[in-house]
C-alpha atoms as a PDB file:
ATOM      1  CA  UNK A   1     104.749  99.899  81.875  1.00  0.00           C
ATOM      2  CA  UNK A   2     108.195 101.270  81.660  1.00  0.00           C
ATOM      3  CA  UNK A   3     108.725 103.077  78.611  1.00  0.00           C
ATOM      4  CA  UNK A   4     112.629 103.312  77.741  1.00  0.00           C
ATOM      5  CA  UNK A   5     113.910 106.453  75.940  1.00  0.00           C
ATOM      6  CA  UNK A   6     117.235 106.217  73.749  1.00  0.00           C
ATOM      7  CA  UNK A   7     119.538 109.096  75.159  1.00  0.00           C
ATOM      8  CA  UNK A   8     122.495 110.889  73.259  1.00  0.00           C
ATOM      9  CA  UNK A   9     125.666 109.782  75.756  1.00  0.00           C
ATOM     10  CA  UNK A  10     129.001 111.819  75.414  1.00  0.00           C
ATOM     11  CA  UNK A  11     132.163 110.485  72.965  1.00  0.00           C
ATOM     12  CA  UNK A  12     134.190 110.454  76.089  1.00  0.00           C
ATOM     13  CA  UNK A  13     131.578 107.941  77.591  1.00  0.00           C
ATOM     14  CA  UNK A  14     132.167 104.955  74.687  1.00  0.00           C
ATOM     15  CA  UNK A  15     130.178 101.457  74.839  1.00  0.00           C
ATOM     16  CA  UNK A  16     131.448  98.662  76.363  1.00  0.00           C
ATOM     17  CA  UNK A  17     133.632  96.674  74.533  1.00  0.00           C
ATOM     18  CA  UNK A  18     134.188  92.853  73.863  1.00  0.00           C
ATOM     19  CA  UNK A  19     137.069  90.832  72.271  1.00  0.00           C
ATOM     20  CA  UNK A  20     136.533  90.000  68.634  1.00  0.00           C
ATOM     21  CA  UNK A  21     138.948  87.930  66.033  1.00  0.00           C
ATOM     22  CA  UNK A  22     138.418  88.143  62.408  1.00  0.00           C
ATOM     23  CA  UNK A  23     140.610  86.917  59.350  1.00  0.00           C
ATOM     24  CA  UNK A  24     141.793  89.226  57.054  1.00  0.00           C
ATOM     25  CA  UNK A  25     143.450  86.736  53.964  1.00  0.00           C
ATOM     26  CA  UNK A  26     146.560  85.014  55.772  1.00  0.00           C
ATOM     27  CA  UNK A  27     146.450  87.232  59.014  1.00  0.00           C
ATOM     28  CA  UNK A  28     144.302  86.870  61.937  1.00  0.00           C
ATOM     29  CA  UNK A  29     143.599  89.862  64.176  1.00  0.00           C
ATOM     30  CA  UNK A  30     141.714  90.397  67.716  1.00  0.00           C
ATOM     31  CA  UNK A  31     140.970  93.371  69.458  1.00  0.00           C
ATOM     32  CA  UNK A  32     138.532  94.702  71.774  1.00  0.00           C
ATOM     33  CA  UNK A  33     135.233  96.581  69.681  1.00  0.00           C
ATOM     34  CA  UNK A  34     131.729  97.814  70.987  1.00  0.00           C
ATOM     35  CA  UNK A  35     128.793  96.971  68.857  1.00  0.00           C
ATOM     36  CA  UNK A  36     127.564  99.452  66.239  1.00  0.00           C
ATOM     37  CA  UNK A  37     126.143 102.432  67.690  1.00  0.00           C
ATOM     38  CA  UNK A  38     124.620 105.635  66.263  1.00  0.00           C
ATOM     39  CA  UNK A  39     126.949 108.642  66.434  1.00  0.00           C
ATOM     40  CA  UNK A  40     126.353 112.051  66.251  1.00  0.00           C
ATOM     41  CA  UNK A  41     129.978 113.563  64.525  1.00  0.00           C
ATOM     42  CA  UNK A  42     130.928 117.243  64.833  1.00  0.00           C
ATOM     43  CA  UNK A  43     129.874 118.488  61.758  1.00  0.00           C
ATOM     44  CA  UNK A  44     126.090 118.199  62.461  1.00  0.00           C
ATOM     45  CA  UNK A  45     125.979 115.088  60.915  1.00  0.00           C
ATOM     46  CA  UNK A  46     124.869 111.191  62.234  1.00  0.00           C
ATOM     47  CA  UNK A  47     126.450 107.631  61.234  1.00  0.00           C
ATOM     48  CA  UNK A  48     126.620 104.514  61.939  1.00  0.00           C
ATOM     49  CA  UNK A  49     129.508 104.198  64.485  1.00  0.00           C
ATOM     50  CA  UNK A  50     131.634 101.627  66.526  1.00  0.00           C
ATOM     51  CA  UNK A  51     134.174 101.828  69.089  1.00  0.00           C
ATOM     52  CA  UNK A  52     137.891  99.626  69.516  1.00  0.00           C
ATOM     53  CA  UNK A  53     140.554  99.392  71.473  1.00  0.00           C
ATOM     54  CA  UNK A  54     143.751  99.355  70.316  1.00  0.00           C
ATOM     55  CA  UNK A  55     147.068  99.136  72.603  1.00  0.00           C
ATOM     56  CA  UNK A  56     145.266 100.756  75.649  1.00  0.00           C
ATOM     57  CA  UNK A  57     143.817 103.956  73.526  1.00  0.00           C
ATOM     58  CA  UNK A  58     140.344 103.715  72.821  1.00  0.00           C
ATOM     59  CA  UNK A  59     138.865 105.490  69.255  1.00  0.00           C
ATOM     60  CA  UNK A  60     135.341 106.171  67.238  1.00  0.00           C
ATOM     61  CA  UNK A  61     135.453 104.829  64.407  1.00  0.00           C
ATOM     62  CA  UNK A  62     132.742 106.006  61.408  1.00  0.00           C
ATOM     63  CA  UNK A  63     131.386 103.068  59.352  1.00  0.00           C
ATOM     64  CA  UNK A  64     132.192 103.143  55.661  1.00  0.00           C
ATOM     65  CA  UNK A  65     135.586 105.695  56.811  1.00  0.00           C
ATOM     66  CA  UNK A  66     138.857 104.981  57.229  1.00  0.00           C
ATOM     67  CA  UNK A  67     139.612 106.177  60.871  1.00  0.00           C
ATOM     68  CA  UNK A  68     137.501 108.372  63.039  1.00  0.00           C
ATOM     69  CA  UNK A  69     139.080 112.302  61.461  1.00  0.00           C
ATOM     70  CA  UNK A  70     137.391 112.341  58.372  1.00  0.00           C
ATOM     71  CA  UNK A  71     135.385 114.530  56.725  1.00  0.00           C
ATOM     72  CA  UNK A  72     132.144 114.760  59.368  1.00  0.00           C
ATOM     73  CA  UNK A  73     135.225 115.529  62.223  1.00  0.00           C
ATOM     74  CA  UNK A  74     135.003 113.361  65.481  1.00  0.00           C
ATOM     75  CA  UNK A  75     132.343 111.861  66.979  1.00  0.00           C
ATOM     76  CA  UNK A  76     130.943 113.988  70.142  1.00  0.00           C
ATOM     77  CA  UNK A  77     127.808 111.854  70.854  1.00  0.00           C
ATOM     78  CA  UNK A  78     126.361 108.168  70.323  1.00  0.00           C
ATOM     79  CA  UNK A  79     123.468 106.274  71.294  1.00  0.00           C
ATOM     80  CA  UNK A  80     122.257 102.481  71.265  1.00  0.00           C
ATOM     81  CA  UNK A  81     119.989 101.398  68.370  1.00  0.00           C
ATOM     82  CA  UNK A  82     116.499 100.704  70.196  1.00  0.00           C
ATOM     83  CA  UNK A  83     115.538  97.295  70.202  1.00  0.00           C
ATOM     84  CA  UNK A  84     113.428  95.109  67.881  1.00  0.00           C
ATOM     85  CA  UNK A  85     109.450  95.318  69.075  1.00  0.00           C
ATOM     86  CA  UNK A  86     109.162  92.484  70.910  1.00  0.00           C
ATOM     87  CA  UNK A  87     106.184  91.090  68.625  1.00  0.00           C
ATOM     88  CA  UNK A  88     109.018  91.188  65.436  1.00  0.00           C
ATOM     89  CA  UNK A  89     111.445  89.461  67.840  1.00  0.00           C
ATOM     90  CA  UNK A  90     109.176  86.370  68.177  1.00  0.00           C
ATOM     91  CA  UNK A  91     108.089  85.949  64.199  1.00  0.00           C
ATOM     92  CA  UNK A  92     111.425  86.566  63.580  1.00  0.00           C
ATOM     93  CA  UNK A  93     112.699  83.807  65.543  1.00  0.00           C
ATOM     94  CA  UNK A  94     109.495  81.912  64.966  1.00  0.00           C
ATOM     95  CA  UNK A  95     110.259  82.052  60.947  1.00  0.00           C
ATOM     96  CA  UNK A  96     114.300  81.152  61.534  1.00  0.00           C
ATOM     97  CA  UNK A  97     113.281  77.637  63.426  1.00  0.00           C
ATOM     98  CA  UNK A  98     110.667  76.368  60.720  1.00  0.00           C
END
């Protein structure tokens, strides 16, 4: 079998990206985000971690932070959340159709 290893990628190598709208009150937005990732930020430290586009210039963005300079300094490495075991997958969805 193949076994898959989750590998720290570089900041300057984000996620893909897909368009997303949300409503905000009266105001609907869309813009193009990554799913969340995990992030390894400058200070040593890791988060939870997402990526947008905005007007052609791509930035990190730290969950639970305003915008991606705050106090753990920029993200300089990310990696994909592994996947569910497959065995939790199927009770999962098993549970959700009864």
């Amino acid at each position: 079998p193949k076994v898959e290893v989750q590998e720290w990628r570089r900041a300057s190598d984000p996620p893909p990206t897909h368009n997303e709208t949300w409503n905000d009150g009266n105001e609907t937005y869309s813009g193009e985000t990554s799913m969340k990732v995990w992030a390894h930020c400058a200070d040593g430290t890791q988060h939870e971690a997402h990526y947008e586009i905005h007007d052609g210039t791509g930035q990190w963005f730290v969950e639970g932070q305003d915008d991606r300079f705050d106090e753990h300094g920029n993200v300089t490495h990310w990696m994909y959340y592994p996947a569910a075991p497959k065995d939790v997958y199927k009770r999962q969805m098993a549970k959700s159709i009864t």
